[in-house]
Protein backbone atom coordinates (compact mmCIF):
# COMPACT_ATOMS: atom_id res chain seq x y z
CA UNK A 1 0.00 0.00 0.00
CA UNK A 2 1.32 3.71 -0.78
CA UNK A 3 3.28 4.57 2.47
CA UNK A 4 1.79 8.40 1.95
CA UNK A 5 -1.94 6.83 1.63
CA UNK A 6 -1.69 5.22 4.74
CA UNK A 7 0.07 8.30 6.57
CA UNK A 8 -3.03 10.21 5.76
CA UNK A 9 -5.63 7.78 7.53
CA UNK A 10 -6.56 9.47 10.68
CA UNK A 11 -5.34 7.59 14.16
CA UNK A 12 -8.20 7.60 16.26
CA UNK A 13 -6.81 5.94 19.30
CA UNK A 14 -3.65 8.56 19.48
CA UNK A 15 -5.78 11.43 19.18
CA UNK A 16 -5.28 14.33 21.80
CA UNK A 17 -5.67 13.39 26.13
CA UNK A 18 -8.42 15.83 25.65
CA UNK A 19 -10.77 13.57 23.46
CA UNK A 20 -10.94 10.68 26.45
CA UNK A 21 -14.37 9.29 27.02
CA UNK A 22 -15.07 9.71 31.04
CA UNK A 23 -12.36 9.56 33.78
CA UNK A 24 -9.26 10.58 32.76
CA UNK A 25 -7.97 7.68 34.99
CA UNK A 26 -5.19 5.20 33.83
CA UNK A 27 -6.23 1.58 33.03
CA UNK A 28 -4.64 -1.82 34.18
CA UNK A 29 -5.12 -3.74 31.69
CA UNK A 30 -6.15 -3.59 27.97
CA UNK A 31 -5.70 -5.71 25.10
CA UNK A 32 -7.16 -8.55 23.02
CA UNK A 33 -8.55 -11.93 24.48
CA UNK A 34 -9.13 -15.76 23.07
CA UNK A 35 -7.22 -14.98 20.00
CA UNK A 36 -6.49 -18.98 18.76
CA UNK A 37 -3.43 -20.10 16.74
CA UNK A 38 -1.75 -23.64 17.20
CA UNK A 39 1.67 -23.42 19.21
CA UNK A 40 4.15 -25.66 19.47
CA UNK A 41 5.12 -27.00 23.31
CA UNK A 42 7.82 -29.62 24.55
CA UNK A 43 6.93 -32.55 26.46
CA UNK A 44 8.71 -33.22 29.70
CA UNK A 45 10.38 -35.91 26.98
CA UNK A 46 11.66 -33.41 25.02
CA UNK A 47 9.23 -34.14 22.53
CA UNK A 48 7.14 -31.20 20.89
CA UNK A 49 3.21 -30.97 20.13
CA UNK A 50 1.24 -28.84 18.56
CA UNK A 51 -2.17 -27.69 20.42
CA UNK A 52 -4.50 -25.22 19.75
CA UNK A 53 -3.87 -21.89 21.68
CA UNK A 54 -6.26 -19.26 23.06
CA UNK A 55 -4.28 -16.44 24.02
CA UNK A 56 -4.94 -13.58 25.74
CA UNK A 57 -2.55 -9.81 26.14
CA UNK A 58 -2.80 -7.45 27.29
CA UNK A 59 -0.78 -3.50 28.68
CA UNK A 60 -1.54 -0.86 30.82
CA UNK A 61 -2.94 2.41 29.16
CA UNK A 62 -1.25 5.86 30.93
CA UNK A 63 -4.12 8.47 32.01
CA UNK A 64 -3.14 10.57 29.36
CA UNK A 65 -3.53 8.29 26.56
CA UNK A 66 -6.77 7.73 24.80
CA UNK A 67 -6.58 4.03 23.30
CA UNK A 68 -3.78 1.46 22.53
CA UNK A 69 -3.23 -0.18 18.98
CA UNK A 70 -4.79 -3.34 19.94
CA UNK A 71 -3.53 -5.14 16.58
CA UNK A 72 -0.20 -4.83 17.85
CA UNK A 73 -1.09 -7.01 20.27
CA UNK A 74 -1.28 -9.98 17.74
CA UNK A 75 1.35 -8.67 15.26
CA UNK A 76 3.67 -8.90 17.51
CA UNK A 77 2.61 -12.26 19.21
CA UNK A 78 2.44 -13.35 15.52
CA UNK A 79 6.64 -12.89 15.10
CA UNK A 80 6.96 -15.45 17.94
CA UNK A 81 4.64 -17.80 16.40
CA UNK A 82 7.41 -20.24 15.23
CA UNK A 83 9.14 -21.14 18.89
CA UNK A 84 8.50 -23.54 20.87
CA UNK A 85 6.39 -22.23 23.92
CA UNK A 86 7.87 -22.04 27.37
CA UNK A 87 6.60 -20.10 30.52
CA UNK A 88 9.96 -18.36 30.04
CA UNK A 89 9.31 -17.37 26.63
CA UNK A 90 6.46 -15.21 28.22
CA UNK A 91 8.98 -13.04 29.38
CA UNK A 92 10.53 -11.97 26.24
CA UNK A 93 7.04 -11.66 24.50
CA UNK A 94 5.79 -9.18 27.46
CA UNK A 95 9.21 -6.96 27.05
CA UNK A 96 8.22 -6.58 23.20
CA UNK A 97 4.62 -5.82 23.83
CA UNK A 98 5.74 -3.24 26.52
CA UNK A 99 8.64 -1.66 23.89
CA UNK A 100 5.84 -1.65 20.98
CA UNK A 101 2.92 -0.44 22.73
CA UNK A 102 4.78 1.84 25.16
CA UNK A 103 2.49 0.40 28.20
CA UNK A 104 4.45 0.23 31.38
CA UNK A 105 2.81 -3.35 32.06
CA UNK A 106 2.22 -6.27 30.53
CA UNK A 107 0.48 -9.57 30.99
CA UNK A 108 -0.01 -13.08 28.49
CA UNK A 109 -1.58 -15.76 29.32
CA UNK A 110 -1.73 -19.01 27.20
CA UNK A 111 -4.57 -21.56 28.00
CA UNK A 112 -4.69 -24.90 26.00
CA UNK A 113 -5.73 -29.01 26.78
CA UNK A 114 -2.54 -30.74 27.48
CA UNK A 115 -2.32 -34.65 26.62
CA UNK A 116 -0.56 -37.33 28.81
CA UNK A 117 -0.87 -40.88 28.30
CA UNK A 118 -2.05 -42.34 31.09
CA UNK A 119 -1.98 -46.30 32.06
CA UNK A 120 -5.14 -48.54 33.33
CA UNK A 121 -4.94 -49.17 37.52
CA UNK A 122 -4.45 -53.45 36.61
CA UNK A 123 -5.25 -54.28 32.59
CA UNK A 124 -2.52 -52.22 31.68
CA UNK A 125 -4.57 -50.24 29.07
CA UNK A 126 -3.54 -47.17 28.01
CA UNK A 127 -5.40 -43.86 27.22
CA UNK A 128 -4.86 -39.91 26.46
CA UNK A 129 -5.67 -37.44 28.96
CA UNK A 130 -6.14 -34.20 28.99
CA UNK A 131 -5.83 -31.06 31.12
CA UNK A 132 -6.63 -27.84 31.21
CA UNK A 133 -3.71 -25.86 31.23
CA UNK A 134 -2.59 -21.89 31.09
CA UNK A 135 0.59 -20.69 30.88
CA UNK A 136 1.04 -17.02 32.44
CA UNK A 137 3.51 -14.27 32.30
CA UNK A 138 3.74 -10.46 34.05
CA UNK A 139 6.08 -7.78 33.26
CA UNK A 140 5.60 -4.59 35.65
CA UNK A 141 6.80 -1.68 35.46
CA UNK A 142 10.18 -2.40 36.59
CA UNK A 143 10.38 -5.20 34.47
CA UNK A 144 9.72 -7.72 36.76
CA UNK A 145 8.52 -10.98 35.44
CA UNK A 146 6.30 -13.70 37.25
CA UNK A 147 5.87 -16.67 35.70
CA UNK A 148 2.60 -18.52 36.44
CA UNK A 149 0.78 -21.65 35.57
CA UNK A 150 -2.43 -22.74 36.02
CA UNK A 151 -3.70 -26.51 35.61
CA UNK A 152 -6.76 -28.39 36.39
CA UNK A 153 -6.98 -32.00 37.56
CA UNK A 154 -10.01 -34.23 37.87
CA UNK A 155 -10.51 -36.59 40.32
CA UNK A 156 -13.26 -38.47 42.27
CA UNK A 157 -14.25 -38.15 46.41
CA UNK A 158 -15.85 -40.56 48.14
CA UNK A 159 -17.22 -38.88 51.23
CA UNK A 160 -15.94 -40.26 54.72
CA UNK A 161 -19.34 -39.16 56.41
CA UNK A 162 -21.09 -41.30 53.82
CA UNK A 163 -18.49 -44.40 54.21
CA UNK A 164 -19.00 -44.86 57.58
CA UNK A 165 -22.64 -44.13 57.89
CA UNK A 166 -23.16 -47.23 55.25
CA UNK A 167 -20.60 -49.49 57.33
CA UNK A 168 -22.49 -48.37 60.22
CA UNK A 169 -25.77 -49.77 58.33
CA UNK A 170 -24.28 -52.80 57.70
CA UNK A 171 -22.81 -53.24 61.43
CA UNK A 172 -26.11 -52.32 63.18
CA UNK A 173 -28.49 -53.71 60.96
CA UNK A 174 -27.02 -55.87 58.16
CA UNK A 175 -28.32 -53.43 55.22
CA UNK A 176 -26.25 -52.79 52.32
CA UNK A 177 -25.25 -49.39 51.62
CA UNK A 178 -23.08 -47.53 49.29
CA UNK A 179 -21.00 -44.39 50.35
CA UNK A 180 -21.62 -41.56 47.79
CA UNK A 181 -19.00 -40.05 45.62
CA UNK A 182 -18.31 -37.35 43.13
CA UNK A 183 -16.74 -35.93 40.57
CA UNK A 184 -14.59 -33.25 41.89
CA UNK A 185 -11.75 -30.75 40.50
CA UNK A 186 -8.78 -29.19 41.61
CA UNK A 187 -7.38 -26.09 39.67
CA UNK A 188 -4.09 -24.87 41.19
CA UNK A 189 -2.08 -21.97 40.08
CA UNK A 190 1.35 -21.86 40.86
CA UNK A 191 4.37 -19.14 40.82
CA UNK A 192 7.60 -20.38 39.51
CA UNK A 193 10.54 -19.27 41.49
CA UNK A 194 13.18 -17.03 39.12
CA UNK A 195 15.28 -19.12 37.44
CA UNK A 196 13.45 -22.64 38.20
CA UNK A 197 11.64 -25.11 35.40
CA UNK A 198 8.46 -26.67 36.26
CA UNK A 199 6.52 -28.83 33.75
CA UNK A 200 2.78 -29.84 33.15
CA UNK A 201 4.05 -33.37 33.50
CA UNK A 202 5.69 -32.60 37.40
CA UNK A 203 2.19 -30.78 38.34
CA UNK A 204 0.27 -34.00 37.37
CA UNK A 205 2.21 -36.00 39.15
CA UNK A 206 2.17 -34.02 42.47
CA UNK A 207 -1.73 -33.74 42.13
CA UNK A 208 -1.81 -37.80 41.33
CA UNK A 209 0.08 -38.37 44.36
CA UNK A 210 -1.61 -35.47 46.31
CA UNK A 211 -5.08 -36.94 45.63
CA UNK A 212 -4.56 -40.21 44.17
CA UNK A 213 -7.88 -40.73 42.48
CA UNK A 214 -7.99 -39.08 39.19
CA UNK A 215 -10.30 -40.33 37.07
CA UNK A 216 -9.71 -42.71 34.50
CA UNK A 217 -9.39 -43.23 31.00
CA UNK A 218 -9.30 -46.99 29.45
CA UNK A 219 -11.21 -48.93 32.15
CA UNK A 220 -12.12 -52.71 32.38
CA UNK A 221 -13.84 -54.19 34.78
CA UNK A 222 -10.72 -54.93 36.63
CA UNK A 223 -10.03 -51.33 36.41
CA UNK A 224 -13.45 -50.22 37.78
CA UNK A 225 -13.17 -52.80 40.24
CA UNK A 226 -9.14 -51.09 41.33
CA UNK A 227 -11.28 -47.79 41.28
CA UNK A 228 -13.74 -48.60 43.78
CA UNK A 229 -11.38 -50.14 46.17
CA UNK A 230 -8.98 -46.65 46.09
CA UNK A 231 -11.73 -44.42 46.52
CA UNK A 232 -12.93 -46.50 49.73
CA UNK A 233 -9.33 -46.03 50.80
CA UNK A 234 -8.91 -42.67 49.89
CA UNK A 235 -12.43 -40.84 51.26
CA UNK A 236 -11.96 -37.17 51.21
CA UNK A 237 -13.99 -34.07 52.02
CA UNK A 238 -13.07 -30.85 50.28
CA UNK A 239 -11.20 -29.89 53.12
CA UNK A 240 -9.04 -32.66 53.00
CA UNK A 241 -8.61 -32.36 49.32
CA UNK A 242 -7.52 -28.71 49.38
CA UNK A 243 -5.03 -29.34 52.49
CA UNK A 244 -3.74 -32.51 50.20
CA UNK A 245 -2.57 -30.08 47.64
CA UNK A 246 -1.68 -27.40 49.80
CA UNK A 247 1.17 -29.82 51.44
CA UNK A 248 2.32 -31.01 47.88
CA UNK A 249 2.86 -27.63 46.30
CA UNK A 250 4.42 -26.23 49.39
CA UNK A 251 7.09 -29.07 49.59
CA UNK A 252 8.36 -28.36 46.13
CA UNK A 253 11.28 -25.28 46.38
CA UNK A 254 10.48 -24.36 42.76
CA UNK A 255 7.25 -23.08 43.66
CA UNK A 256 7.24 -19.50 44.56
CA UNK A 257 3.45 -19.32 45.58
CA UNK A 258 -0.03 -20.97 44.32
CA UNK A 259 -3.04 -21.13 45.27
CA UNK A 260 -5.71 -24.02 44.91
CA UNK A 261 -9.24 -23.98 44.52
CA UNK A 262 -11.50 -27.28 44.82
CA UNK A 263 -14.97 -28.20 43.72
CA UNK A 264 -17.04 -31.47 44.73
CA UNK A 265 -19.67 -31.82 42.31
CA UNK A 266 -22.05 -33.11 44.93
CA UNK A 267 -24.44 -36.70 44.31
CA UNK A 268 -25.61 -36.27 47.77
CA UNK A 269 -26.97 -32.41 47.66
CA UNK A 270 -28.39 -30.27 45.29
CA UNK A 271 -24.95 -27.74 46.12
CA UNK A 272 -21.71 -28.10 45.38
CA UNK A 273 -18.75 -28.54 48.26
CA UNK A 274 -15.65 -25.83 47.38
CA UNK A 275 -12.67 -24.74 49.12
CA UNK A 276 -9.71 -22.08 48.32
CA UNK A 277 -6.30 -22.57 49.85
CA UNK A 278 -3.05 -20.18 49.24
CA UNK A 279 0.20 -19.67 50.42
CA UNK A 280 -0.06 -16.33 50.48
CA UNK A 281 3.53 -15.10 50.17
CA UNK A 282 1.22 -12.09 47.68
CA UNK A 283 -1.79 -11.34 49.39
CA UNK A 284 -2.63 -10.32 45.35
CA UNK A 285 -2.17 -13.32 43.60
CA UNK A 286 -3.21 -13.53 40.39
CA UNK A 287 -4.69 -16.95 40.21
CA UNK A 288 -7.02 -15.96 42.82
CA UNK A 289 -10.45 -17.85 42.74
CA UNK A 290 -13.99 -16.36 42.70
CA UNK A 291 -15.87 -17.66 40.07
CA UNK A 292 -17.04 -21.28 41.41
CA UNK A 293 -19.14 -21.76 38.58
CA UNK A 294 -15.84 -22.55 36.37
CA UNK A 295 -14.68 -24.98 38.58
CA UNK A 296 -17.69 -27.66 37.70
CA UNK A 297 -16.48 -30.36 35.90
């Protein structure tokens, strides 16, 4: 296009302080959210996959500024496009979107379904699955950067009330009961110290130990019959769950801080059962919880 055309189009969003709709008040963040594009990632095998990517970015916008040039946003995402996606990567992303936009602050977040195979409790089947992932970055305006991720584990709770109310039934008075159990999830968010690598594959593992009954993908009826048997072993109210994970994050030194928020997708009532649990080394952390409604499975 003719370079003295496109000078002449009028710029809108860098128009004079004076032109601001209502407060003249600066604004934390601004940008573009759930653009999609397929990113590359490495396993914890050093093996790299493609998944689809919904990405959100955003700056701050000064006082004094009307608008930013929100298609920067994705031009200049769009010139990392090619590399293979790291929470550290974030950090060189931000610094361009802060240097192109002139914003002070800066914030990406990447959220995408994550496969891992996973095995069969006794047939030794083997299935894919998949978690809901995000990988976060922050620049501030001293060019700090936190590096954050966010993941989401399934698993099911058999209630301890219910377990020994139906042995109690069968003790007493010989009837057969079943203890009640759910569907529940855990979505942590967790800080990664400076300097310190974390993978998607280390956070499943800490929740599968944590919790220990994620739900399964290729079952038989050996499998189902495994499943039963752990989840009558393992009985767990929210509570428990939440202080579970809260002792498995906190014993890892590469975490920084986190936070964890469970659901338990109730059989027994007509509610749900949901508890929040930080560390609380920032008071302001960004994964904080308070929309329980995204937490049902």
């Amino acid at each position: 296009m003719n370079t003295e055309y496109r000078q002449s189009l009028p710029d809108t969003q860098n128009r004079d302080a004076s032109e601001i709709l209502g407060a003249n008040v600066p604004i934390m963040q601004v940008g573009i959210s759930n653009f999609r594009l397929p990113l590359r990632y490495m396993t914890a095998k050093g093996e790299p996959v493609t998944l689809e990517t919904s990405v959100t970015g955003t700056v701050s916008l000064a006082a004094d500024r009307k608008g930013i040039n929100m298609s920067r946003i994705m031009r200049v995402f769009y010139n990392f496009k090619d590399r293979v996606f790291t929470p550290e990567l974030l950090e060189e992303i931000l610094l361009a979107y802060k240097e192109s936009l002139g914003s002070s602050r800066a914030r990406l977040r990447l959220g995408f379904s994550y496969p891992i195979i996973k095995q069969s409790l006794r047939s030794g089947l083997e299935g894919f699955q998949y978690y809901q992932c995000a990988y976060e970055g922050v620049v501030d305006d001293l060019g700090r950067f936190r590096k954050i991720i966010h993941f989401d584990f399934v698993y099911s709770s058999a209630c301890p009330c219910a377990s020994d109310l139906s042995e109690h039934a069968r003790e007493t008075r010989g009837q057969y009961a079943i203890a009640h159990s759910q569907r529940s999830k855990a979505r942590i968010s967790v800080e990664v110290r400076p300097g310190k690598t974390l993978t998607i594959e280390d956070l499943q593992s800490m929740m599968d130990q944590a919790l220990l009954t994620e739900t399964q993908v290729m079952v038989r009826r050996e499998d189902e019959q495994a499943f039963a048997e752990l989840n009558g072993d393992q009985t767990k109210f929210v509570e428990d769950a939440a202080r579970l994970v809260y002792e498995a994050l906190d014993a890892d030194n590469r975490i920084f801080d986190f936070q964890a928020a469970c659901a338990h997708l109730e059989s027994l009532h007509s509610h749900d059962a949901v508890a929040v649990i930080n560390k609380g080394v920032d008071k302001g952390f960004s994964g904080h919880i308070d929309d329980f409604q995204s937490l049902i499975c």
